[in-house]
Structure formats: structure tokens, C-alpha cells
PDB file of N, CA and C in Angstrom:
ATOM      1  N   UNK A   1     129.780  48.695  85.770  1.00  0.00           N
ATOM      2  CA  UNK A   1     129.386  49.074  87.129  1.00  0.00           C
ATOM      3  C   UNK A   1     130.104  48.200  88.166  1.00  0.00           C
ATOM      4  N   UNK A   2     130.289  47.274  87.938  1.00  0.00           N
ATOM      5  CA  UNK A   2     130.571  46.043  88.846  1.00  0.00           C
ATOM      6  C   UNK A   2     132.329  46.290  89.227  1.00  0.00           C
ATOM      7  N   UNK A   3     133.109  46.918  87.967  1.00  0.00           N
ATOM      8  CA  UNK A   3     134.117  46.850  87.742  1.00  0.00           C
ATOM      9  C   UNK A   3     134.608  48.351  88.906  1.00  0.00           C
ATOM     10  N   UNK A   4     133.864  49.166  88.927  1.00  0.00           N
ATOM     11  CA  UNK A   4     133.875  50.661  89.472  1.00  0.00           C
ATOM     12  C   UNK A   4     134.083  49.562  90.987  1.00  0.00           C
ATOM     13  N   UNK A   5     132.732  49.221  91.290  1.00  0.00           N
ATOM     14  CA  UNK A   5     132.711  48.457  92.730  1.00  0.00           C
ATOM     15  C   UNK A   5     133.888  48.099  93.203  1.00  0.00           C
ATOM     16  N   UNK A   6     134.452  47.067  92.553  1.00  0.00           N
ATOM     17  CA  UNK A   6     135.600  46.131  93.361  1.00  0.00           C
ATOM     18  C   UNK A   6     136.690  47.120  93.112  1.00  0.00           C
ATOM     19  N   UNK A   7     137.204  47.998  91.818  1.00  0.00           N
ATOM     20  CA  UNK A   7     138.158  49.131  92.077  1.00  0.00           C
ATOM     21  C   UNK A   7     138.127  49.640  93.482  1.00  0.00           C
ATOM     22  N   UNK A   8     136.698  50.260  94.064  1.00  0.00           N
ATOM     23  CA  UNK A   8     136.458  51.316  95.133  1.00  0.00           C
ATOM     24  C   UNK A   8     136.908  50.003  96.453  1.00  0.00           C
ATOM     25  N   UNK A   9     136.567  48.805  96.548  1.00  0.00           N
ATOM     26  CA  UNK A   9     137.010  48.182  97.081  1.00  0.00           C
ATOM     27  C   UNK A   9     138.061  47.781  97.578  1.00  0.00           C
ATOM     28  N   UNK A  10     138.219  47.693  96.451  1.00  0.00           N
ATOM     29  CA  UNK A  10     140.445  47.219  96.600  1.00  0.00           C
ATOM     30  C   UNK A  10     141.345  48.460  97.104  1.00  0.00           C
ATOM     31  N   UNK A  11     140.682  49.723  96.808  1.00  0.00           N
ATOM     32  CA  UNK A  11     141.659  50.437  96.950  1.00  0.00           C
ATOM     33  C   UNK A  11     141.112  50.937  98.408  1.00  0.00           C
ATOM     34  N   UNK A  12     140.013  50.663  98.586  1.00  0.00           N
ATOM     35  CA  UNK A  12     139.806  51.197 100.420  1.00  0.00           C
ATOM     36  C   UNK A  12     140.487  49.965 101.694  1.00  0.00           C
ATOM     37  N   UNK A  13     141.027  48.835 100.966  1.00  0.00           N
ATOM     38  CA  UNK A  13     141.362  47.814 101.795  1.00  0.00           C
ATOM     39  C   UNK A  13     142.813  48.098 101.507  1.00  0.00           C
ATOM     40  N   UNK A  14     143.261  48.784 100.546  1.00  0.00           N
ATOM     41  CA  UNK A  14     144.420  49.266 100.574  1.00  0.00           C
ATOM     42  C   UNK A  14     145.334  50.193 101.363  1.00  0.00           C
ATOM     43  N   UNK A  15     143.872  51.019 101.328  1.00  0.00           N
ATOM     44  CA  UNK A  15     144.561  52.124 102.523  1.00  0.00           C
ATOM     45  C   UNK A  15     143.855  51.388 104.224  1.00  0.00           C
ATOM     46  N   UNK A  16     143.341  51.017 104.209  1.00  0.00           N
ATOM     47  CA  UNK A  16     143.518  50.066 105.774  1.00  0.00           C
ATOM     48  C   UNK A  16     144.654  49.504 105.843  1.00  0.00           C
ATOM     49  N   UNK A  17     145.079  48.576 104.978  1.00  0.00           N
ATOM     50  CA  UNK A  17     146.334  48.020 104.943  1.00  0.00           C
ATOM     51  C   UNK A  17     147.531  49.506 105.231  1.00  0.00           C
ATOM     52  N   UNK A  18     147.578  50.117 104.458  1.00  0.00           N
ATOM     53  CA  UNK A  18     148.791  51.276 104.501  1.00  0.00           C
ATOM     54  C   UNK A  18     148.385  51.348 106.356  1.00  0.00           C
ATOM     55  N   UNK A  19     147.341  52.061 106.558  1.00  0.00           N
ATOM     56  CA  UNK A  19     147.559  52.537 107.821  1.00  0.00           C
ATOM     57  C   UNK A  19     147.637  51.736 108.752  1.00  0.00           C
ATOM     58  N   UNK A  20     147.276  50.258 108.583  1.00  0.00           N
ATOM     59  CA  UNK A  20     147.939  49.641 110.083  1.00  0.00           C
ATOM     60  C   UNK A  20     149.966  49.181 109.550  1.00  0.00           C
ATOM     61  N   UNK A  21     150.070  49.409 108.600  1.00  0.00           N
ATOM     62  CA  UNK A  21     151.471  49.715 108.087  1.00  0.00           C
ATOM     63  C   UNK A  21     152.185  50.760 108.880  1.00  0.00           C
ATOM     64  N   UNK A  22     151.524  51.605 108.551  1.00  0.00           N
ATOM     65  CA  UNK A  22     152.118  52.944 109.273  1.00  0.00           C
ATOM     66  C   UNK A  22     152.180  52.885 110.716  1.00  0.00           C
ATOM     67  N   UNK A  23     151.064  52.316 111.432  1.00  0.00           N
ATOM     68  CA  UNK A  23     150.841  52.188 113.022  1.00  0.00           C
ATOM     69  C   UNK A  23     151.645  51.460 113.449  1.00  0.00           C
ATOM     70  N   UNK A  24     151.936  50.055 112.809  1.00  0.00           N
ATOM     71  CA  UNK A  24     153.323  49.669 113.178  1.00  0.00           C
ATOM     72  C   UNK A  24     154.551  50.160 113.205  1.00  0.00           C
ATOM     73  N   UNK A  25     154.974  50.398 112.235  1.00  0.00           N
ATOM     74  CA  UNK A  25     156.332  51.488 111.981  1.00  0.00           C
ATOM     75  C   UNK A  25     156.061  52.814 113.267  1.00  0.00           C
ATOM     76  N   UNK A  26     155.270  53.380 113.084  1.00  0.00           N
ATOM     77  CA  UNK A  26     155.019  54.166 114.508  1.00  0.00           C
ATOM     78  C   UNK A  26     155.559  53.599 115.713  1.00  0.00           C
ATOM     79  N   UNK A  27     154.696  52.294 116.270  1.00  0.00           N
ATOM     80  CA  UNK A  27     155.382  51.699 117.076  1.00  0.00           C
ATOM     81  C   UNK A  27     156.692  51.274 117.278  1.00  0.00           C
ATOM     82  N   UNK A  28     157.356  50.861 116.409  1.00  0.00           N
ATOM     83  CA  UNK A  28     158.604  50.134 116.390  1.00  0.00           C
ATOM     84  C   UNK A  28     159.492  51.338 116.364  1.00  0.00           C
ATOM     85  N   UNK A  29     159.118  52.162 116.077  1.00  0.00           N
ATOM     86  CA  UNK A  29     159.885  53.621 116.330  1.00  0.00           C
ATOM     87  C   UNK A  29     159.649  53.980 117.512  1.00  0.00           C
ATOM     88  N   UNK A  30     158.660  54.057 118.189  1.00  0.00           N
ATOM     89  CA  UNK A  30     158.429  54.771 119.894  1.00  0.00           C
ATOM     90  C   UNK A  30     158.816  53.762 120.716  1.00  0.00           C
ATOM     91  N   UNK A  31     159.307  52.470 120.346  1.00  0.00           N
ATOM     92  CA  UNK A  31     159.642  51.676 120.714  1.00  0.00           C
ATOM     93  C   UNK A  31     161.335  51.740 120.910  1.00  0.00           C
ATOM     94  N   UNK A  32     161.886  51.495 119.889  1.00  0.00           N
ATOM     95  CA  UNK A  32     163.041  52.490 119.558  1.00  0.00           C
ATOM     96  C   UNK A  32     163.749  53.799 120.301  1.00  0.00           C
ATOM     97  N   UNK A  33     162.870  54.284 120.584  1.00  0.00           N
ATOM     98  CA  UNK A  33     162.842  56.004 121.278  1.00  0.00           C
ATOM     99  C   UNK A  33     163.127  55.876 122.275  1.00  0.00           C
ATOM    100  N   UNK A  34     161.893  54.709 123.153  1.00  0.00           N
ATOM    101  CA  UNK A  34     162.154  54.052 124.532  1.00  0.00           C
ATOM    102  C   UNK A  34     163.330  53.560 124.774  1.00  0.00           C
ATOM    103  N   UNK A  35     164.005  52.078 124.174  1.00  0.00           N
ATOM    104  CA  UNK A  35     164.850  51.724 125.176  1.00  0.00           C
ATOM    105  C   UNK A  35     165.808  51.146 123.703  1.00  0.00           C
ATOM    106  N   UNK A  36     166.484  52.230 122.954  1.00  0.00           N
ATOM    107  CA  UNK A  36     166.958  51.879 121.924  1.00  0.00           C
ATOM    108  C   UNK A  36     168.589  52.321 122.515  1.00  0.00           C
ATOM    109  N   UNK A  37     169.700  51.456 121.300  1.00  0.00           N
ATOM    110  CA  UNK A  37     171.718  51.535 121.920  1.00  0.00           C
ATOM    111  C   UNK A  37     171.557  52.608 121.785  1.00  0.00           C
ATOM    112  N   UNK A  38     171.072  53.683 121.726  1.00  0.00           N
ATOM    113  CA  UNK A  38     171.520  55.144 122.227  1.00  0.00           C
ATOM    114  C   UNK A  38     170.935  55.581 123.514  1.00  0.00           C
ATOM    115  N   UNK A  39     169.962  55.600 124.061  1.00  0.00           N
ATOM    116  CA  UNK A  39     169.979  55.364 125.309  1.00  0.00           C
ATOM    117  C   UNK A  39     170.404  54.839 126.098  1.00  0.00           C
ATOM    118  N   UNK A  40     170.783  53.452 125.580  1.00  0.00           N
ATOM    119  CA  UNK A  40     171.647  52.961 126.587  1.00  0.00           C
ATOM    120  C   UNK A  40     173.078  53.059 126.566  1.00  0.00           C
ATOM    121  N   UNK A  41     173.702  53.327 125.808  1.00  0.00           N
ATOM    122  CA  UNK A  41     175.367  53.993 125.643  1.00  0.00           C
ATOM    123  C   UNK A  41     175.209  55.319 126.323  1.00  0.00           C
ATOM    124  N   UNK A  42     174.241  55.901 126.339  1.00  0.00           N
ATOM    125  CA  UNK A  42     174.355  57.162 126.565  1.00  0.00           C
ATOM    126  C   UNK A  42     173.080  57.334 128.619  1.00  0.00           C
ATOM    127  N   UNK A  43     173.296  56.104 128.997  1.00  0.00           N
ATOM    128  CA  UNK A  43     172.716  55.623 130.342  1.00  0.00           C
ATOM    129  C   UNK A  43     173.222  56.558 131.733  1.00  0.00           C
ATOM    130  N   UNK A  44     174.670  56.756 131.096  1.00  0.00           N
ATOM    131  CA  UNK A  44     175.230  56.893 132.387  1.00  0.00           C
ATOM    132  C   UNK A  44     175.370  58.602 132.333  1.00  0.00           C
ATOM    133  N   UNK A  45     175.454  59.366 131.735  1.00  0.00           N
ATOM    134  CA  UNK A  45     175.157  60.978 131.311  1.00  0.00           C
ATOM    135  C   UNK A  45     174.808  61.274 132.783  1.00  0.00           C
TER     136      UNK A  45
END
């Protein structure tokens, strides 16, 4: 029983972990999008 527990555990702190994973990478991409060398090579258009 005990063993079921900390499985269900580990793997729900796992996917918290994944998704503030993902929320970053999100960011650093819309981040990117914003004021990334292709926008700015491409400034004067």
C-alpha cells in the first residue's frame, strides 16, 4: 500500500515539474518572438 502511495506521489510531482518545464520554454519562446535577430535584421522592412 505504502509503495502505490509514494509511486502516485512521485509521479504527480513529476508532472508539476514537466509543466513549469513547459511554461518556461513557452516563455523563452514568446520571448524570442518578441525581440529575437530576426526581428531585428528584418527592423527596417
Amino acid at each position: 500500500m505504502d509503495e502505490n502511495v509514494d509511486d502516485a506521489t512521485i509521479n504527480e510531482a513529476e508532472e508539476v515539474q514537466d509543466e513549469a518545464l513547459e511554461k518556461e520554454d513557452e516563455k523563452k519562446k514568446a520571448r524570442l518572438r518578441k525581440r529575437g535577430p530576426y526581428r531585428k535584421a528584418h527592423a527596417n522592412w
